[in-house]
Protein backbone atom coordinates (compact mmCIF):
# COMPACT_ATOMS: atom_id res chain seq x y z
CA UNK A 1 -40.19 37.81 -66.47
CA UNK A 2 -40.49 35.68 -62.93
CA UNK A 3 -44.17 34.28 -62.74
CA UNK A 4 -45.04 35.51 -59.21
CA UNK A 5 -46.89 31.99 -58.64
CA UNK A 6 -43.82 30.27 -58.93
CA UNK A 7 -41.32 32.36 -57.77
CA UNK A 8 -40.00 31.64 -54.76
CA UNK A 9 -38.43 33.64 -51.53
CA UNK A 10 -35.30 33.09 -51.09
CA UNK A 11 -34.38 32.48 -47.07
CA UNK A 12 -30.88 34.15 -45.75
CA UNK A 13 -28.40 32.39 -43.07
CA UNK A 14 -30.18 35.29 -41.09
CA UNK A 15 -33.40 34.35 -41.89
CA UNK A 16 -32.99 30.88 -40.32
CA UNK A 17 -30.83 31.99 -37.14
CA UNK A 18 -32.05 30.00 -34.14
CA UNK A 19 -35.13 28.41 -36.23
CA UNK A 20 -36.29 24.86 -37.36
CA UNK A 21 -36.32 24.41 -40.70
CA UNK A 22 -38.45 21.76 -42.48
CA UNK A 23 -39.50 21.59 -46.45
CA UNK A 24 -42.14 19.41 -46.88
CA UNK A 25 -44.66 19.29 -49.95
CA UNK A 26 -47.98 19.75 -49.31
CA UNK A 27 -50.74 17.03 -51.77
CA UNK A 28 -53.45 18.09 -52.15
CA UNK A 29 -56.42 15.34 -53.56
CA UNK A 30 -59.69 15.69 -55.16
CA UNK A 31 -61.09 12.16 -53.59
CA UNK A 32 -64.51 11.04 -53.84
CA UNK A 33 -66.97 12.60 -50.69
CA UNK A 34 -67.34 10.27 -48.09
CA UNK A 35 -69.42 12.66 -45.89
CA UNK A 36 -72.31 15.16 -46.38
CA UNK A 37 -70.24 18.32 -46.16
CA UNK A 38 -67.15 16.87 -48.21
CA UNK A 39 -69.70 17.76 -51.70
CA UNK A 40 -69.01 21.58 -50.94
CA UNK A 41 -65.46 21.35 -50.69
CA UNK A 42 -63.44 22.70 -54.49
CA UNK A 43 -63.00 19.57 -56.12
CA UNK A 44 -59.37 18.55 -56.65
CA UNK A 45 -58.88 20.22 -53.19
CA UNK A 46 -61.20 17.85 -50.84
CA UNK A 47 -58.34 16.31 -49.08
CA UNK A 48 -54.56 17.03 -48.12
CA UNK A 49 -51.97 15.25 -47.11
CA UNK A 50 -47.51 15.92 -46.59
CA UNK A 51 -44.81 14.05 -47.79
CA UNK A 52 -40.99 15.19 -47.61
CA UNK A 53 -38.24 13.29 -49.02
CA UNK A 54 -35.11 11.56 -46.48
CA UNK A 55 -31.76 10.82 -48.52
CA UNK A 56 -30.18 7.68 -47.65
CA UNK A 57 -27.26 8.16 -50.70
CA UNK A 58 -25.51 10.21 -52.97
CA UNK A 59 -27.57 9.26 -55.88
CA UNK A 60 -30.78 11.38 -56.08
CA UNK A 61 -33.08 7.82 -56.34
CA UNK A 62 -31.41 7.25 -53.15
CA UNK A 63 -34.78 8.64 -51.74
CA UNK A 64 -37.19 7.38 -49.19
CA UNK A 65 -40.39 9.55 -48.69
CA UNK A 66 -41.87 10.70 -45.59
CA UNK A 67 -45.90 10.57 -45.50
CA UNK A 68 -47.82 12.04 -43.20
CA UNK A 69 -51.69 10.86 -43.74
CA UNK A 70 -54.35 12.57 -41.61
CA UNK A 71 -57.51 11.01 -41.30
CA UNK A 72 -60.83 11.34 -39.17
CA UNK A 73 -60.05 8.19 -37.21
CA UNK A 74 -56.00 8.71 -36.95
CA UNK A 75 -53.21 10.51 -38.42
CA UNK A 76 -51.01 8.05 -39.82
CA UNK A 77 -47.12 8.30 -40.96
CA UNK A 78 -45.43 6.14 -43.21
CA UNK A 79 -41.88 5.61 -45.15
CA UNK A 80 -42.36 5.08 -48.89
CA UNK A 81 -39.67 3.48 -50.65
CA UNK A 82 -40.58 4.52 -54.29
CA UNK A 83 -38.47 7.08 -55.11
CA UNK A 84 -40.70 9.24 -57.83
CA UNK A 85 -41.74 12.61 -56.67
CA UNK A 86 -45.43 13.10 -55.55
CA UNK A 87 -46.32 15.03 -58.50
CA UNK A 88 -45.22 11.96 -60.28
CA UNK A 89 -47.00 9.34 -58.31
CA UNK A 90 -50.08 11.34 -58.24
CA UNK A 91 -50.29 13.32 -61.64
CA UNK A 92 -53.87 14.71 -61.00
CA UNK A 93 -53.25 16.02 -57.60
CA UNK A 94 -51.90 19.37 -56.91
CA UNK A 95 -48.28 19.39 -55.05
CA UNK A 96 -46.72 22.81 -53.38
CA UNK A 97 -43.48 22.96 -51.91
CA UNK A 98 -43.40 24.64 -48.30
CA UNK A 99 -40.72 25.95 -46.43
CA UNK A 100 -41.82 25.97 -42.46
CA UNK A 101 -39.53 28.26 -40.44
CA UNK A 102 -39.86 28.25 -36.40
CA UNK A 103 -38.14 29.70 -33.62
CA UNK A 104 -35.82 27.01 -31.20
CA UNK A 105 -38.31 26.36 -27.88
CA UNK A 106 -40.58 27.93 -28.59
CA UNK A 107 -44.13 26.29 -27.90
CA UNK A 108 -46.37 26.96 -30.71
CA UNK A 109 -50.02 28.24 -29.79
CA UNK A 110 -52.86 26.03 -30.37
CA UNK A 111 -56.20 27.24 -30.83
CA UNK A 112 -59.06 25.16 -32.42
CA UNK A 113 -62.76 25.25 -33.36
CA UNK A 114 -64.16 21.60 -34.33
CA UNK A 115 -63.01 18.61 -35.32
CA UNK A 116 -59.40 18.14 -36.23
CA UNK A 117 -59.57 17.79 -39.77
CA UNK A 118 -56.68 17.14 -42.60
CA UNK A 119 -56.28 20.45 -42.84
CA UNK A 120 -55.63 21.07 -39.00
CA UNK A 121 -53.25 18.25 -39.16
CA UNK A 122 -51.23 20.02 -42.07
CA UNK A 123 -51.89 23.50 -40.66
CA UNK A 124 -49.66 21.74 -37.28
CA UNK A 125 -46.96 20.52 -38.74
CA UNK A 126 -46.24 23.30 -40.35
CA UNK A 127 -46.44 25.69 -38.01
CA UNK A 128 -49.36 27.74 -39.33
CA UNK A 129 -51.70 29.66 -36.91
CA UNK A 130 -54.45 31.24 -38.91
CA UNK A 131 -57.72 30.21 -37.02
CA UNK A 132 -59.62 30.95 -41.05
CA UNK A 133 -57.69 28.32 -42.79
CA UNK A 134 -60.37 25.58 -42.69
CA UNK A 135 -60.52 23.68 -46.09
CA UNK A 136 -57.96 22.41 -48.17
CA UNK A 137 -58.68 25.11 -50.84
CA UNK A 138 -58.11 27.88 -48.25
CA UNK A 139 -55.07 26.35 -47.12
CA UNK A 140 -53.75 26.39 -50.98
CA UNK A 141 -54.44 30.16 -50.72
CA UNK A 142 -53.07 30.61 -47.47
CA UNK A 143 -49.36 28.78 -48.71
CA UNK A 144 -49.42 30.17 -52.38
CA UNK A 145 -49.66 33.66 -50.78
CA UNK A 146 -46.89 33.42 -49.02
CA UNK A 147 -44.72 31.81 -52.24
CA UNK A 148 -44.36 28.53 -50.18
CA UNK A 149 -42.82 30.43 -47.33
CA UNK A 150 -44.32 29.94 -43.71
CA UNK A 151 -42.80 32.33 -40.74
């Protein structure tokens, strides 16, 4: 019997026809609060951040890793040369694995209510639109109902 929260859809050639396709895991962290409101956020789901792996060789530990860190004061993107997973690097974090399908030219709509937080960050690079998804925890839901599957 398939475990429905970790099954995952399968995408056809059809699927995909005249789309972007990125995979990209999504971290999510408990961290400390830093601010007043951060104390009501779940804990182990306080902040988020992406990180996809780039090949450079044959050999699967010929990895790189794509991060993409959002902060309050900057969103910030850097290569990582260590080639362990994120669910290795950060064993007490919680990793899901996201598959963000868009149409070719297609502008996405943008529509925001307050500060761009992590989770707006995350929400735009993958391509998700739903104006409820506000904290990290709600953006778990959002991706885990969906089976890691965003259209």
């Amino acid at each position: 019997m398939v475990d429905k929260a970790t099954a995952t859809t399968r995408l056809s050639l059809l699927d995909t026809a005249d789309c972007k396709v990125r995979e990209w895991f999504v971290v999510y962290h408990h961290r400390i609060p830093h601010y007043w409101f951060t104390k009501y956020l779940k804990p182990g789901f306080r902040h988020v951040e992406l990180t996809r792996p780039l090949y450079y060789g044959p050999n699967l530990e010929n990895v790189a890793w794509l991060n993409l860190l959002p902060m309050f004061e900057m969103l910030d993107a850097e290569l990582d040369t260590d080639p362990r997973p994120p669910w290795v690097k950060c064993p007490t974090s919680t990793v899901q694995k996201v598959t963000a399908v868009r149409p070719l030219l297609k502008v996405r709509s943008w529509f925001d209510i307050g500060p761009t937080t992590c989770v707006e960050v995350v929400k735009i690079a993958l391509g998700i639109r739903a104006l409820w998804v506000r904290t990290p925890w709600q953006l778990f839901n959002y991706i885990q109902k969906r089976n890691g599957v965003i259209q």
